[in-house]
C-alpha atoms as a PDB file:
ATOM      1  CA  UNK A   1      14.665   4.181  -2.963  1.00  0.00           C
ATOM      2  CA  UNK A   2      13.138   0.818  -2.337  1.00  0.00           C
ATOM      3  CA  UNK A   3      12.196   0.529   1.272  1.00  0.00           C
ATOM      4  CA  UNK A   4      10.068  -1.312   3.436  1.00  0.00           C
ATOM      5  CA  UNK A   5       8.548   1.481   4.546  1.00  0.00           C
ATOM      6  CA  UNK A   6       7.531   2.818   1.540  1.00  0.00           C
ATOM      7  CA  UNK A   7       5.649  -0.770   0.300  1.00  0.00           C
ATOM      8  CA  UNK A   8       6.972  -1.633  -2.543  1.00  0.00           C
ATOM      9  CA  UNK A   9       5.848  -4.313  -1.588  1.00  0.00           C
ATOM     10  CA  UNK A  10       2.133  -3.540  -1.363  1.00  0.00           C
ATOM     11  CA  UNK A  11       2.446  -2.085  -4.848  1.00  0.00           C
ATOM     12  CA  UNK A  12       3.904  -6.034  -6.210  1.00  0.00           C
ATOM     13  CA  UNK A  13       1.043  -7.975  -4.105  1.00  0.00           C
ATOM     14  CA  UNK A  14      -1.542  -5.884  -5.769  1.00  0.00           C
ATOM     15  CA  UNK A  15      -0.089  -6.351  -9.165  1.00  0.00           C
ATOM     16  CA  UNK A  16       0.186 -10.289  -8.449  1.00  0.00           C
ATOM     17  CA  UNK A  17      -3.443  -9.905  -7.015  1.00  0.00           C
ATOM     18  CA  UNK A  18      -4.383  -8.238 -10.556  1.00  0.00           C
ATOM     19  CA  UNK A  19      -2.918 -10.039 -12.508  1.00  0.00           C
ATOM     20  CA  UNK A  20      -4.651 -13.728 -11.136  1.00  0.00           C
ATOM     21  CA  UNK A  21      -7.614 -12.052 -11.132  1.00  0.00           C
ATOM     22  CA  UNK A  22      -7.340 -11.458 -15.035  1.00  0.00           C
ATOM     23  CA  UNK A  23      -5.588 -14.975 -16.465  1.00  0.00           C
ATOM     24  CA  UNK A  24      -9.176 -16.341 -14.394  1.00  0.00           C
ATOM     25  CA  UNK A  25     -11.538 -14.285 -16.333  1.00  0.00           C
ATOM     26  CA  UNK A  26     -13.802 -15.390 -19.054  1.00  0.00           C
ATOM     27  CA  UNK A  27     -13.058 -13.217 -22.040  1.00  0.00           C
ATOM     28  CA  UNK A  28     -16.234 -11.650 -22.077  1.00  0.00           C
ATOM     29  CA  UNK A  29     -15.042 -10.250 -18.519  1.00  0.00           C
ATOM     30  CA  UNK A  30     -11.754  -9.431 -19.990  1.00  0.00           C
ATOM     31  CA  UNK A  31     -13.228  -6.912 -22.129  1.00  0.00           C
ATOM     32  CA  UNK A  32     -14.094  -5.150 -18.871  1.00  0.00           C
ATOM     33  CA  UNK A  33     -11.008  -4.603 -17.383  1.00  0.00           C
ATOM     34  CA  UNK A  34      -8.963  -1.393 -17.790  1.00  0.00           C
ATOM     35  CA  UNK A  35      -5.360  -2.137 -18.974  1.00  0.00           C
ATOM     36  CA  UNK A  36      -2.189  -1.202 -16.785  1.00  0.00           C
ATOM     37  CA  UNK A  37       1.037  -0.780 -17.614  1.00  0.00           C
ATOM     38  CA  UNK A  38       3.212  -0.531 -13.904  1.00  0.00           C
ATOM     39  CA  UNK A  39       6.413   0.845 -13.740  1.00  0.00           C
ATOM     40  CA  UNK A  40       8.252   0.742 -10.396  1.00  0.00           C
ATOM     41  CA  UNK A  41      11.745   2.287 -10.951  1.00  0.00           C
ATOM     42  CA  UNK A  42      14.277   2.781  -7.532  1.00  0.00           C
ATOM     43  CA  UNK A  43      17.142   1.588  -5.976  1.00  0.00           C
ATOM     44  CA  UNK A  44      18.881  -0.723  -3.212  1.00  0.00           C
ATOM     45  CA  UNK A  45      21.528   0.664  -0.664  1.00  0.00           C
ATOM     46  CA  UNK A  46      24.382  -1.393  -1.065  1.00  0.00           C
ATOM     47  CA  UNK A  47      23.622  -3.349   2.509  1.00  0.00           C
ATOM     48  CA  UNK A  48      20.009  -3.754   2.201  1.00  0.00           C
ATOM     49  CA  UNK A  49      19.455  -7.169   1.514  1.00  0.00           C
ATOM     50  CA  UNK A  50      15.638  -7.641   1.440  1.00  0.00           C
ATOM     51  CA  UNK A  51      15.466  -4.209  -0.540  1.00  0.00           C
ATOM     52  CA  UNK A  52      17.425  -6.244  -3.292  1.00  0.00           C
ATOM     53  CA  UNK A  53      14.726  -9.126  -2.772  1.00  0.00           C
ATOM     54  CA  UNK A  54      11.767  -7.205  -3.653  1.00  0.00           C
ATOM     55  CA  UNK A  55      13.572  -5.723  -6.803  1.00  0.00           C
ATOM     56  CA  UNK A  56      13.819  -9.330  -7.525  1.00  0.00           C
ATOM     57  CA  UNK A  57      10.773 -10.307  -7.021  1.00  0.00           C
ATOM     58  CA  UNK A  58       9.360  -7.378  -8.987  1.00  0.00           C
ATOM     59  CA  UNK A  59      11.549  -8.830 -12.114  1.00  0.00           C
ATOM     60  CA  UNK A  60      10.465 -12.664 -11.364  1.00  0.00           C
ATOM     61  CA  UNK A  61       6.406 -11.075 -11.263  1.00  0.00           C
ATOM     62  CA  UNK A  62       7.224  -8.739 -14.640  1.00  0.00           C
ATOM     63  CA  UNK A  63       8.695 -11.771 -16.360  1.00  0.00           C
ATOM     64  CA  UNK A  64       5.473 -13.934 -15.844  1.00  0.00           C
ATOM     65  CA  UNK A  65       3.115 -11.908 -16.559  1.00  0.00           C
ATOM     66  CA  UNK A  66       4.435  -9.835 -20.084  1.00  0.00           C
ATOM     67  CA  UNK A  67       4.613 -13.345 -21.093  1.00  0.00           C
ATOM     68  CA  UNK A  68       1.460 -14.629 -20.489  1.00  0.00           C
ATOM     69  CA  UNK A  69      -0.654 -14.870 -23.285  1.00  0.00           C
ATOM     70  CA  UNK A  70      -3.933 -15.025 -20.839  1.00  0.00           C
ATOM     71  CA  UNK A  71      -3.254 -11.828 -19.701  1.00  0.00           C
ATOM     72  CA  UNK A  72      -2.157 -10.259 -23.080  1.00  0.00           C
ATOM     73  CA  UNK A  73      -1.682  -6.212 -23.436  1.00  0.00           C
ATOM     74  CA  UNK A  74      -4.747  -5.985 -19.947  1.00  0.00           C
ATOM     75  CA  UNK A  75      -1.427  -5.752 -17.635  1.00  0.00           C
ATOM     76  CA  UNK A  76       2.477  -5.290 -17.766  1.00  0.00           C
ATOM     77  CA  UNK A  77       4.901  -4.859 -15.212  1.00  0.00           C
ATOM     78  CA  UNK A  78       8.262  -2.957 -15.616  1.00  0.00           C
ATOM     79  CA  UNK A  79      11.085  -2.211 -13.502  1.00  0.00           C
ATOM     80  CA  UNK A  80      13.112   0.681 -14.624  1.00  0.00           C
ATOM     81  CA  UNK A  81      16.909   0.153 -13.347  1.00  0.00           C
ATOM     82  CA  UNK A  82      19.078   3.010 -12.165  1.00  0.00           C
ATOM     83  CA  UNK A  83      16.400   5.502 -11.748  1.00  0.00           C
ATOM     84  CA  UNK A  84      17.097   9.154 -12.036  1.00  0.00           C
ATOM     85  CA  UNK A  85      15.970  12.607 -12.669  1.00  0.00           C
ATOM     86  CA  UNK A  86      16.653  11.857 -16.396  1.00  0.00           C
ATOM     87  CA  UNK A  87      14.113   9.118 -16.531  1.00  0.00           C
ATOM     88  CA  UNK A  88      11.749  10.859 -14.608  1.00  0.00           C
ATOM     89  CA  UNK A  89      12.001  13.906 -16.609  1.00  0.00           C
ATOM     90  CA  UNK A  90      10.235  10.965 -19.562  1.00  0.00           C
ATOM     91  CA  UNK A  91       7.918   9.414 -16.760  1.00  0.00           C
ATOM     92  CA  UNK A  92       6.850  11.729 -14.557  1.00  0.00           C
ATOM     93  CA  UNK A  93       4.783  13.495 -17.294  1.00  0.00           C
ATOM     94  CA  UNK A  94       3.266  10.844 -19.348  1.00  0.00           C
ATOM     95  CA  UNK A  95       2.172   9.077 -15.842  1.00  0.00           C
ATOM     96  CA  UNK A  96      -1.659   8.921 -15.017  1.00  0.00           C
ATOM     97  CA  UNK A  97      -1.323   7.364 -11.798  1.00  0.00           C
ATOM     98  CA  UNK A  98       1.451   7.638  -9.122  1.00  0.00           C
ATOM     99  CA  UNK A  99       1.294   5.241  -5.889  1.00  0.00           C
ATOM    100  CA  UNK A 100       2.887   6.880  -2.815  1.00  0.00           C
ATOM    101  CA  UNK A 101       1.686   4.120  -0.736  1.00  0.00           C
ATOM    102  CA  UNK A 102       4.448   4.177   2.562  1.00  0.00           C
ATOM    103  CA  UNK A 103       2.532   3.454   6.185  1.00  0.00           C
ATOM    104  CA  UNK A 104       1.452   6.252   8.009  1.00  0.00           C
ATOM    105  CA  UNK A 105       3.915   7.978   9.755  1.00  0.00           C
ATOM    106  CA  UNK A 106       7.237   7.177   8.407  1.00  0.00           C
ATOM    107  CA  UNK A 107       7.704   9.157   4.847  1.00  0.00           C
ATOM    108  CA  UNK A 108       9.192  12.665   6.159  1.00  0.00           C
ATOM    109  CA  UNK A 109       7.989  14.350   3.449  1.00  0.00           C
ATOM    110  CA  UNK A 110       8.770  12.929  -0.297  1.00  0.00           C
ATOM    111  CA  UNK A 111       8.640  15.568  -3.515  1.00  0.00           C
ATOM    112  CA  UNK A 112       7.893  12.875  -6.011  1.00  0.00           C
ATOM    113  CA  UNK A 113       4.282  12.834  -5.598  1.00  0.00           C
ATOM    114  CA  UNK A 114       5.178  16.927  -5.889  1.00  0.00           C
ATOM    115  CA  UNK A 115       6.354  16.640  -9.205  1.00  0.00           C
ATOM    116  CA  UNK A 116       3.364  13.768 -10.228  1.00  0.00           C
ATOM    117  CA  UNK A 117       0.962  15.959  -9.285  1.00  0.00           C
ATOM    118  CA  UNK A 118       1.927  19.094 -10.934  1.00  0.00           C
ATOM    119  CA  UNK A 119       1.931  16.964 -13.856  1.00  0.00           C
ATOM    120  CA  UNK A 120      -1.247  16.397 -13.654  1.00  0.00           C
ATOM    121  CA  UNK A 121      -0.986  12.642 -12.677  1.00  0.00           C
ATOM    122  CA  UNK A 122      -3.319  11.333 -10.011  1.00  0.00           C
ATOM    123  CA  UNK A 123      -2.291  10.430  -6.680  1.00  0.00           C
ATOM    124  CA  UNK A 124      -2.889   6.730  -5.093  1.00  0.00           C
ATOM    125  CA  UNK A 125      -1.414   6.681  -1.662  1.00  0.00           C
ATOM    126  CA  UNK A 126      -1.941   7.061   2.614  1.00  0.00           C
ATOM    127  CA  UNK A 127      -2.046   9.934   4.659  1.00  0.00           C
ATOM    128  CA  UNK A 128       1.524  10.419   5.189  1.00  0.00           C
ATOM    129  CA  UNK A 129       4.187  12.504   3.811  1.00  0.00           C
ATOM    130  CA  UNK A 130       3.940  15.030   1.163  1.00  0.00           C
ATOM    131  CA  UNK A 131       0.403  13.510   0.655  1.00  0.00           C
ATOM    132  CA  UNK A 132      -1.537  15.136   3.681  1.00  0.00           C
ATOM    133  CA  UNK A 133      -0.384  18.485   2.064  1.00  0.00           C
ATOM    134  CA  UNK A 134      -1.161  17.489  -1.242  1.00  0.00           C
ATOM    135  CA  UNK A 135      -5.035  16.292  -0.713  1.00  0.00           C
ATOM    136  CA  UNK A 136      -5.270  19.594   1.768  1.00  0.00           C
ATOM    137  CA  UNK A 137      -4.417  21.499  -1.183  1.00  0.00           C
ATOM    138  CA  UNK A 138      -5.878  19.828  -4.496  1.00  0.00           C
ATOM    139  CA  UNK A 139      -9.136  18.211  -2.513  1.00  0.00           C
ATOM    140  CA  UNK A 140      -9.442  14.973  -0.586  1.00  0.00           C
ATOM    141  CA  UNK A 141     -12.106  14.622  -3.949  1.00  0.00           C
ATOM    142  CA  UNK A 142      -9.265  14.275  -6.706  1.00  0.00           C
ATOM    143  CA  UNK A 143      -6.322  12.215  -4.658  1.00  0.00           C
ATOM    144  CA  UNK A 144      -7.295   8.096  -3.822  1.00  0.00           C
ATOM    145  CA  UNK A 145      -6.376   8.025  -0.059  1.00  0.00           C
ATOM    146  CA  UNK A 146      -6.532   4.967   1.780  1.00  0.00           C
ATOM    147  CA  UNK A 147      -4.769   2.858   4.634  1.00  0.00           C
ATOM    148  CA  UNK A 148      -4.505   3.181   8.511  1.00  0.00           C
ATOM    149  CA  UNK A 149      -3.662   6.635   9.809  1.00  0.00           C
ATOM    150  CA  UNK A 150      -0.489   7.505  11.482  1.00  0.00           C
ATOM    151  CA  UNK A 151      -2.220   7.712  14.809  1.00  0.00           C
ATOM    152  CA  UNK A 152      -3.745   3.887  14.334  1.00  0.00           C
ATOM    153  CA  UNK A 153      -0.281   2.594  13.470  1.00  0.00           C
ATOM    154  CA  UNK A 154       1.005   1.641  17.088  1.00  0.00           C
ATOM    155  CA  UNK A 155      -1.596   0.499  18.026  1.00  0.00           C
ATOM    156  CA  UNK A 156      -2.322  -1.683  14.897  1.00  0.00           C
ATOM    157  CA  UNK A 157       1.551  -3.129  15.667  1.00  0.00           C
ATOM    158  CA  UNK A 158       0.564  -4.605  18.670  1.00  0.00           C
ATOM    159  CA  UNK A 159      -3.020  -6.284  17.550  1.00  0.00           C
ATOM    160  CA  UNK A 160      -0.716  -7.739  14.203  1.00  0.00           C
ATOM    161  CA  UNK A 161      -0.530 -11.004  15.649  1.00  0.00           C
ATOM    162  CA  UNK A 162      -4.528 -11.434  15.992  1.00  0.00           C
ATOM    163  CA  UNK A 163      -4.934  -9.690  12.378  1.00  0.00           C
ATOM    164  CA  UNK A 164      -7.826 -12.131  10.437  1.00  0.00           C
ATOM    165  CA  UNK A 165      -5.771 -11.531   7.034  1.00  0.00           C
ATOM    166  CA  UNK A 166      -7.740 -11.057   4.222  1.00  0.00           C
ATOM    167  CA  UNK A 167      -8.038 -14.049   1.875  1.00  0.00           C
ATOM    168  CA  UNK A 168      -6.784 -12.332  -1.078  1.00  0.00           C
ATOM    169  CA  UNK A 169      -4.018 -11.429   0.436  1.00  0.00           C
ATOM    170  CA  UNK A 170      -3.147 -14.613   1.911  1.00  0.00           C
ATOM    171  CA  UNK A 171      -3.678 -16.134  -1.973  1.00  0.00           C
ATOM    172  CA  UNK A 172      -1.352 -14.017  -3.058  1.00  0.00           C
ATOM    173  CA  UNK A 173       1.367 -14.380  -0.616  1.00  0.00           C
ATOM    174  CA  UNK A 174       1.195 -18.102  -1.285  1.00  0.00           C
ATOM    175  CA  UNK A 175       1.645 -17.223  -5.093  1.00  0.00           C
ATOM    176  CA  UNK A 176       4.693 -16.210  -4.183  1.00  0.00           C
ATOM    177  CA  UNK A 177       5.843 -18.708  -1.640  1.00  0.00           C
ATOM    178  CA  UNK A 178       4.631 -21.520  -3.688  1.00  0.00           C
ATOM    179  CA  UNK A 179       7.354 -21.216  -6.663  1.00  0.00           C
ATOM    180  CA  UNK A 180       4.561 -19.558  -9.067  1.00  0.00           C
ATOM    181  CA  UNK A 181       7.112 -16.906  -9.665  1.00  0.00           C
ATOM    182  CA  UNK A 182      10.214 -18.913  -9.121  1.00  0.00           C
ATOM    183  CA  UNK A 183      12.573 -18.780  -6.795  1.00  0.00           C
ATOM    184  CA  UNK A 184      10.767 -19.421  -3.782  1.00  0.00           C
ATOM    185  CA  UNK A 185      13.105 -19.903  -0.964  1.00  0.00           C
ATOM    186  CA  UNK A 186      15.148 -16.684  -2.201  1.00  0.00           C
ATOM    187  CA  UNK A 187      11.520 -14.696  -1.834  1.00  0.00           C
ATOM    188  CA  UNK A 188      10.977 -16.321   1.712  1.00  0.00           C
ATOM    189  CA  UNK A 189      12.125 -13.206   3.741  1.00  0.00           C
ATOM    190  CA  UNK A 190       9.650 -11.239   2.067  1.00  0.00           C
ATOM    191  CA  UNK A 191       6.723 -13.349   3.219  1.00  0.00           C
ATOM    192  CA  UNK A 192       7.996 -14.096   6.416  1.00  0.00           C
ATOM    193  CA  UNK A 193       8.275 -10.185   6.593  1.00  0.00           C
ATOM    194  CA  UNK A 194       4.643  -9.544   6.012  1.00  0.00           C
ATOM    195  CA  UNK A 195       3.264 -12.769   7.823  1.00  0.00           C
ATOM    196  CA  UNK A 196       5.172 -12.242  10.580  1.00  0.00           C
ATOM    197  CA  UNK A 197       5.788  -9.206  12.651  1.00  0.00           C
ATOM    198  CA  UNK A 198       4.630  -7.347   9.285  1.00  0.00           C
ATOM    199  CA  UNK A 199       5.732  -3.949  11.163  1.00  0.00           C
ATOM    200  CA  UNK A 200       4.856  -1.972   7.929  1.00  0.00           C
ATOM    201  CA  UNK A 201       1.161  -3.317   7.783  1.00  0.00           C
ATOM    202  CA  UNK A 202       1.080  -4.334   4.821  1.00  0.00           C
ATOM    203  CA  UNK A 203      -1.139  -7.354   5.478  1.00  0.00           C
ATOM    204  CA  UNK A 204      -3.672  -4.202   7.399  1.00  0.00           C
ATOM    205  CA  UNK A 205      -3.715  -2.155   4.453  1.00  0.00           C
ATOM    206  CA  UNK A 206      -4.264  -4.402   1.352  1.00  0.00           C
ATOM    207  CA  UNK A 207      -8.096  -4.518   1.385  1.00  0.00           C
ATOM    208  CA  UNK A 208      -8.700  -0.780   1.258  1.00  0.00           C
ATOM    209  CA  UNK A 209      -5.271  -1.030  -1.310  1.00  0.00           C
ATOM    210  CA  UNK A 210      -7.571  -2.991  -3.589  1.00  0.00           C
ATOM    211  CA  UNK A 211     -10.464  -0.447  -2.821  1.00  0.00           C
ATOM    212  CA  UNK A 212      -8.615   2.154  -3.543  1.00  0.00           C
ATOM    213  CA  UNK A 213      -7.409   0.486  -6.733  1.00  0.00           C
ATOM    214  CA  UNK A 214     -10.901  -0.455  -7.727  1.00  0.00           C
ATOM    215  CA  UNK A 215     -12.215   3.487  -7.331  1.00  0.00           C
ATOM    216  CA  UNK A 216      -9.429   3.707  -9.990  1.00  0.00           C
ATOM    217  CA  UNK A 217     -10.628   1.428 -12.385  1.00  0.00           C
ATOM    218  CA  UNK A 218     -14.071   3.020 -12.333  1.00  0.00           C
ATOM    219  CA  UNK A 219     -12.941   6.813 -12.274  1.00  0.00           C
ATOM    220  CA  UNK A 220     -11.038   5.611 -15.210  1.00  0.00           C
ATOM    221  CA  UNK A 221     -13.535   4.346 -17.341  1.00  0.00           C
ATOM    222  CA  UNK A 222     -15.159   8.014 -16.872  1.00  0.00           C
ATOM    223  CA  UNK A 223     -12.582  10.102 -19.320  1.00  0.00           C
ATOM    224  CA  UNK A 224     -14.426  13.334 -18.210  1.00  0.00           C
ATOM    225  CA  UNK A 225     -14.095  13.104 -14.558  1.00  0.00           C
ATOM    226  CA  UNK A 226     -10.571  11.764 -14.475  1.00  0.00           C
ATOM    227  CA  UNK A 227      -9.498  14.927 -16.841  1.00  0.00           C
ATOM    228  CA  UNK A 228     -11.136  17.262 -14.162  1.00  0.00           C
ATOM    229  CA  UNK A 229      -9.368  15.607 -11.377  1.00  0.00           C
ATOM    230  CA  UNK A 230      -6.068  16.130 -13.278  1.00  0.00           C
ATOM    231  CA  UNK A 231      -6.542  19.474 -14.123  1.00  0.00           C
ATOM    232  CA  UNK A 232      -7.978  20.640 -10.282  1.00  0.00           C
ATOM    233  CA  UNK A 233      -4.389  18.674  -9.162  1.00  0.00           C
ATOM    234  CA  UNK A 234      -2.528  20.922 -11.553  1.00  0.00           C
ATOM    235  CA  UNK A 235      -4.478  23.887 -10.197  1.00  0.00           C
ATOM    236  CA  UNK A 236      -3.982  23.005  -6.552  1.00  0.00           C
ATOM    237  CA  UNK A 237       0.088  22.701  -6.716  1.00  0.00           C
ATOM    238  CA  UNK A 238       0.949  26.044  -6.279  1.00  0.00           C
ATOM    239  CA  UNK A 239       1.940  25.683  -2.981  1.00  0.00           C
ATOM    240  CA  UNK A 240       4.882  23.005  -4.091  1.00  0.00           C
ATOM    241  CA  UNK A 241       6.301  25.572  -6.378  1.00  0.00           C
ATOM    242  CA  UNK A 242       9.759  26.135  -5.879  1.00  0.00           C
ATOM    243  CA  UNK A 243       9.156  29.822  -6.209  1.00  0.00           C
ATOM    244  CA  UNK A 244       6.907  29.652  -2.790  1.00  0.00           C
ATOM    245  CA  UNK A 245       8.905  27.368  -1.096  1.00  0.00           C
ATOM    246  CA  UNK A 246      12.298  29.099  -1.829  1.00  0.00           C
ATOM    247  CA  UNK A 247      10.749  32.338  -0.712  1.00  0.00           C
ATOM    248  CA  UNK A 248       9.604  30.785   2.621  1.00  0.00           C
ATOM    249  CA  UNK A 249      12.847  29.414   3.202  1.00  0.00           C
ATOM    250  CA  UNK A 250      14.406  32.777   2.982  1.00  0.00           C
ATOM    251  CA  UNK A 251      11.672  34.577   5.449  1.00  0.00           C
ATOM    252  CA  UNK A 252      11.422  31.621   8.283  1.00  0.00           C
ATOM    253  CA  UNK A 253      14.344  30.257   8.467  1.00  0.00           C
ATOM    254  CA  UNK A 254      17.750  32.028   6.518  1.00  0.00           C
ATOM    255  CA  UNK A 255      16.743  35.342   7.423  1.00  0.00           C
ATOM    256  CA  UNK A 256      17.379  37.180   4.088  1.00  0.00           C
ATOM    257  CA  UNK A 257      16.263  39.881   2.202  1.00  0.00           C
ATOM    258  CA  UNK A 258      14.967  40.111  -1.430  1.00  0.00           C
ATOM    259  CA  UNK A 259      18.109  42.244  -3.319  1.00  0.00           C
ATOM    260  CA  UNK A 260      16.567  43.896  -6.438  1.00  0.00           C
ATOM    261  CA  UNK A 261      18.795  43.805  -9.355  1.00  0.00           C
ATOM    262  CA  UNK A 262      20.365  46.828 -10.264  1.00  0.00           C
ATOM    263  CA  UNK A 263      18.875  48.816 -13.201  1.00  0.00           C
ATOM    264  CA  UNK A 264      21.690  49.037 -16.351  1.00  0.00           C
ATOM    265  CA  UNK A 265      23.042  52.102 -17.298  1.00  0.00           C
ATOM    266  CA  UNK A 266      20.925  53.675 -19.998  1.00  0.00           C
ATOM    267  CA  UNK A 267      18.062  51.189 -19.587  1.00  0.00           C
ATOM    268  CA  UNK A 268      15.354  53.321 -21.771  1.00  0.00           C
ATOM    269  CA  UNK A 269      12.352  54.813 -20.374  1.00  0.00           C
ATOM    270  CA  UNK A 270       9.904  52.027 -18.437  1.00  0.00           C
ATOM    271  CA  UNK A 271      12.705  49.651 -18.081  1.00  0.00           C
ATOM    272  CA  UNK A 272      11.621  46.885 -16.154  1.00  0.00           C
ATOM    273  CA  UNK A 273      14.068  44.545 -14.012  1.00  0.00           C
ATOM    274  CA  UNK A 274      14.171  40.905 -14.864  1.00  0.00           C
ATOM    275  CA  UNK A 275      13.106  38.736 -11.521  1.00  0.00           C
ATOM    276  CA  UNK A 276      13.432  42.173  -9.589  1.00  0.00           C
ATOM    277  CA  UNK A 277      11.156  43.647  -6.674  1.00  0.00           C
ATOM    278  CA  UNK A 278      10.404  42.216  -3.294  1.00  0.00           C
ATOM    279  CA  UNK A 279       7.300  40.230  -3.511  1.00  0.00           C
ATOM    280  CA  UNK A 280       7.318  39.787  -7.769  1.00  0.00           C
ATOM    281  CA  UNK A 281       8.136  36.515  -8.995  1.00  0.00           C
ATOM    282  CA  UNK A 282      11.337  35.111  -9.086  1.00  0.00           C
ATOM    283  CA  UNK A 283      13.405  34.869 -12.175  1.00  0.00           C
ATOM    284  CA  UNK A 284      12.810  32.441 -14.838  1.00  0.00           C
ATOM    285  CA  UNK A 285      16.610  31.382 -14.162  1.00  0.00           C
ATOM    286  CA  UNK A 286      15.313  30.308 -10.509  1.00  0.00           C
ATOM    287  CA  UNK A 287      16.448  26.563  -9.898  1.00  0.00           C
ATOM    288  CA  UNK A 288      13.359  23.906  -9.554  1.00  0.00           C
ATOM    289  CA  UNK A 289      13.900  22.583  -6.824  1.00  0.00           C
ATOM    290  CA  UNK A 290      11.832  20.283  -3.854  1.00  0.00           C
ATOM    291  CA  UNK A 291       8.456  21.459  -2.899  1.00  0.00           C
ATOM    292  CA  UNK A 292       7.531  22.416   1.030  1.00  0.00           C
ATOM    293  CA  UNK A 293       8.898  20.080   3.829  1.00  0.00           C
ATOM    294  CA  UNK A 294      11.613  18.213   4.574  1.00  0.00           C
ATOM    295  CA  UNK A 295      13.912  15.849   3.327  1.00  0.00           C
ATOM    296  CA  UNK A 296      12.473  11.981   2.281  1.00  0.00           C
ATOM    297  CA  UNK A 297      12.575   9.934  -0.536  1.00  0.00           C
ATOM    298  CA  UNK A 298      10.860  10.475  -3.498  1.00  0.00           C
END
């Protein structure tokens, strides 16, 4: 889904932020930079008007900059329309970096960064949501956590007014407000949103955002570390199976026994039951499913 709360919006400023950054450099800096290709794929509920704004300015920002020839193949921005578990049965495993970037305290739980990681696909994102489990689990040393913690948040709110915004990110919201990507007064609700009342702190989080993005870069540009760190996030996922968590479900909270198949007539000597036994693992048939937690977006 696109939401406020889940900062899509964060994830577009720091692409804009990129991408002036790069049509600015001398080529000999160019040569530097580690290319991105950024694919945000999700949908608007039918009523959600500024939902449909940021999908519009994520087209207006992907239009400008696949077409600039200062920026060339260093950065390109996609949006993937009508995203499903089709596409992300193509995405999800040739990703190498997943942003699950929502403010502290408001993503439930989310099995997208789940599936990401069990892909081995590095995380970017705050402590919130599926993501507290996931760095317990893998290592806070192979997930990029940044942001305000869900504790700060109210209290962050009410100091939003006296914020000293960074000056990058006050660049970049004038990008937008300025007409550099068109349509200016249709993206004025977004910037009034995160100038104003900014309730999903986006304006608080966008300097360790960039941090965050930078550790990227250089963990990147180190082909031997970054393959550890995927493979130690593979490692880690057990826990999200849907093996574990279907099994949990059935002790905690449906009450149910495990029902061992019964042998066939004439099974020969040392037969062994497909998927049977109390504590053995479940049959290859079993349905993958969410990880552990609750409901959420993705």
């Amino acid at each position: 889904r696109i939401h406020e709360y889940k900062r899509q919006v964060l994830n577009i400023l720091g692409i804009i932020h990129r991408y002036d950054q790069i049509r600015n450099m001398s080529e000999e800096e160019k040569a530097d930079v580690v290319p991105r290709v950024c694919i945000i794929g999700g949908k608007a509920a039918p009523g959600y008007e500024l939902a449909k704004r940021i999908i519009k300015l994520i087209s207006a920002v992907s239009q400008r900059v696949n077409n600039d020839p200062a920026v060339g193949d260093l950065l390109k921005v996609v949006f993937i329309p009508d995203y499903n578990v089709s596409l992300a049965e193509v995405i999800v495993p040739g990703s190498e970096l997943s942003q699950h970037i929502s403010t502290a305290g408001t993503e439930a739980s989310g099995t997208s960064n789940m599936k990401f990681a069990m892909n081995g696909c590095l995380i970017i994102g705050t402590m919130d949501g599926a993501n507290v489990e996931i760095a317990e689990e893998i290592g806070d040393d192979n997930i990029f956590i940044f942001g305000a913690l869900a504790h700060e948040v109210p209290k962050l709110r009410t100091e939003r007014a006296d914020l000293k915004v960074d000056d990058r990110f006050a660049h970049v919201v004038r990008l937008i407000s300025s007409g550099e990507f068109g349509y200016a007064d249709f993206f004025t609700p977004i910037v009034d949103a995160v100038q104003g009342s900014d309730y999903y702190l986006v304006a608080n989080d966008f300097p360790a955002y960039l941090r965050a993005q930078d550790a990227v870069d250089r963990t990147y540009k180190n082909s031997s570390i970054w393959t550890r760190m995927s493979i130690m996030s593979v490692a880690g996922c057990g826990k999200f199976s849907s093996d574990r968590t279907i099994r949990q479900y059935a002790t905690e909270i449906w009450g149910v026994e495990p029902c061992e198949r019964p042998r066939p007539p004439n099974a020969p000597e040392g037969y062994s039951v497909p998927g049977g036994g109390g504590g053995g693992p479940s049959s290859p048939n079993t349905s993958n499913g969410g990880g552990g937690g609750g409901g959420g977006g993705g």
